[in-house]
Each structure stands twice: as C-alpha cells, then as structure tokens.
C-alpha atoms as a PDB file:
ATOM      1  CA  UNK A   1      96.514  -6.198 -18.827  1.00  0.00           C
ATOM      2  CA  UNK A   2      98.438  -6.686 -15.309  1.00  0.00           C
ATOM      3  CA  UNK A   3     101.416  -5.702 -16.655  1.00  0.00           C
ATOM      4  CA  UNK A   4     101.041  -1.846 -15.402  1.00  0.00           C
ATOM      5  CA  UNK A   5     102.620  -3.413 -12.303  1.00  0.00           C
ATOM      6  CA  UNK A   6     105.715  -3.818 -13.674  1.00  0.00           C
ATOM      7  CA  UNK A   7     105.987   0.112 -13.519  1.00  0.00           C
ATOM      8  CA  UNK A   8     107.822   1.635 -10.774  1.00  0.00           C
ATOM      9  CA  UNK A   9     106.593   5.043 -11.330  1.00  0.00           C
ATOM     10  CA  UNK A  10     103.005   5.799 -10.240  1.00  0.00           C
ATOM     11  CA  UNK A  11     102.525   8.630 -12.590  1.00  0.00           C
ATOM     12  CA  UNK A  12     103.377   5.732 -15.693  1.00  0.00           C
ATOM     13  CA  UNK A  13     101.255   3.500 -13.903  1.00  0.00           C
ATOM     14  CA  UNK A  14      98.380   6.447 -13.162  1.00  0.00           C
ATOM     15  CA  UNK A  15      98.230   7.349 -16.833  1.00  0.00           C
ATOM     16  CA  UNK A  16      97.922   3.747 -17.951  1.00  0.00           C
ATOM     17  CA  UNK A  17      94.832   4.094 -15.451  1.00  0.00           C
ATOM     18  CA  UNK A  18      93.460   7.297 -17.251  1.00  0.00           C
ATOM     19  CA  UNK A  19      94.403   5.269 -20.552  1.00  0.00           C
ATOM     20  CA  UNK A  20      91.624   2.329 -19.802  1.00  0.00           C
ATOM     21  CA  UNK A  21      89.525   4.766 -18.733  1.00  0.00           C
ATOM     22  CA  UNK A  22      89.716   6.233 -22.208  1.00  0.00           C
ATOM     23  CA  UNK A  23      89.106   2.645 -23.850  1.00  0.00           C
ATOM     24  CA  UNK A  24      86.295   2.196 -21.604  1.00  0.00           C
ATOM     25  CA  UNK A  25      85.687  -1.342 -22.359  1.00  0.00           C
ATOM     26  CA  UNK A  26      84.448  -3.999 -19.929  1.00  0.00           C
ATOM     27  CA  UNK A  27      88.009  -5.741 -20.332  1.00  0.00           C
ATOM     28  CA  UNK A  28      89.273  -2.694 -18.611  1.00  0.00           C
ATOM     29  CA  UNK A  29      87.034  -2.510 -15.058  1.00  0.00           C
ATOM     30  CA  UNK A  30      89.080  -5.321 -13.480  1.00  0.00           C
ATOM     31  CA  UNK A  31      92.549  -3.995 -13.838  1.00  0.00           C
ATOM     32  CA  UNK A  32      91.054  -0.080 -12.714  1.00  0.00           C
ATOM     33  CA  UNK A  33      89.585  -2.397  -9.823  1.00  0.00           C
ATOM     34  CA  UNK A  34      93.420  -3.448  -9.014  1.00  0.00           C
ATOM     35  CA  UNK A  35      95.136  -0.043  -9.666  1.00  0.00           C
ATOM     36  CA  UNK A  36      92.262   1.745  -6.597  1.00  0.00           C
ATOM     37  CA  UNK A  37      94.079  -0.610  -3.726  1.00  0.00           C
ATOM     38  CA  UNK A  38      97.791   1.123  -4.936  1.00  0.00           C
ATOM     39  CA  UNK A  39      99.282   2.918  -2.662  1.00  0.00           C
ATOM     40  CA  UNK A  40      99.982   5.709  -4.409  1.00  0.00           C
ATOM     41  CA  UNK A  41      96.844   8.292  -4.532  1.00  0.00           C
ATOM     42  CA  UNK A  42      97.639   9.821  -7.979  1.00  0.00           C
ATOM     43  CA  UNK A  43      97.499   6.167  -9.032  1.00  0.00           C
ATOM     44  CA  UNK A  44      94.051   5.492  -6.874  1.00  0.00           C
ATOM     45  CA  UNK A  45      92.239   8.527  -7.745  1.00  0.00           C
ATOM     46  CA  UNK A  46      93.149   8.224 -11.758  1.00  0.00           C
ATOM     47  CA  UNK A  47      92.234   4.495 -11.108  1.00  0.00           C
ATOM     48  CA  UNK A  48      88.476   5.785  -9.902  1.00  0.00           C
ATOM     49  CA  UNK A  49      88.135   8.330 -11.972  1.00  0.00           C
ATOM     50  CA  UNK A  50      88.984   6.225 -14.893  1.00  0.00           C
ATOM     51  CA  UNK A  51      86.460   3.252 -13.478  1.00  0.00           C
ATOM     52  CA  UNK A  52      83.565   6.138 -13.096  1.00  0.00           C
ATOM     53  CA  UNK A  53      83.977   6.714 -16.593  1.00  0.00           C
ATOM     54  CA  UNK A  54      83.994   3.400 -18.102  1.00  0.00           C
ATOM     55  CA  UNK A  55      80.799   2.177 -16.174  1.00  0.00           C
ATOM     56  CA  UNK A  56      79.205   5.486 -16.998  1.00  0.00           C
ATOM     57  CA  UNK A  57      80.005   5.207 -20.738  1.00  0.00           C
ATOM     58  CA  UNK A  58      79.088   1.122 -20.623  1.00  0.00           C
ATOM     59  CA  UNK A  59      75.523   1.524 -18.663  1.00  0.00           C
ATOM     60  CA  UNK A  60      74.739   4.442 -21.255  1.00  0.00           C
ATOM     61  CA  UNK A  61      75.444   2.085 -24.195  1.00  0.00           C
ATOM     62  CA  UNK A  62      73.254  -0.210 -22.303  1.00  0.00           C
ATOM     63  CA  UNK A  63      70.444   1.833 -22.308  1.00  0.00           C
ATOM     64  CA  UNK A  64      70.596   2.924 -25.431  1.00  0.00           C
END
C-alpha cells in the first residue's frame, strides 16, 4: 500500500487517496493517515476526505 509514493504527480497520488476511500477497508486508514502530512493540498484534502469516509462507513458497519 505505500507505493502511492512512488508517484510524482499529486493528482495520481490524490486519486489513489479518493480510491481507498472508495474501498473503505480498515487496511486503508493508515496509508490515508500518510497521504494528510503531503504537501500537496489536493493530495491532503482527498486524503481526509477519503479517511472521513472510510471511518464513517466502518463505525456504521459496527453498529449495525
């Protein structure tokens, strides 16, 4: 999963962000944790966005 750093473009390495988002699997949260240092804020703000998403989507299955 830490391989989205071998991209040199942040809008690759942004949608590979929106992309784990999408998957929303526990695996996911700690490379969305790495992508919100980036520098880059179309890569930080995909990273949150996608992060928001996947805990949402995980503490609803929780509950349910």
């Amino acid at each position: 999963m830490r391989q989205f750093h071998r991209a040199n473009d942040p809008i690759v390495r942004a949608d590979v962000a929106w992309a784990l988002g999408r998957i929303g699997r526990p695996k996911c949260i700690e490379p969305l944790l790495d992508m919100i240092a980036q520098p880059e804020p179309a890569v930080r703000y995909t990273a949150a966005d996608a992060l928001a998403r996947t805990t949402s989507r995980l503490l609803l299955e929780q509950a349910n």
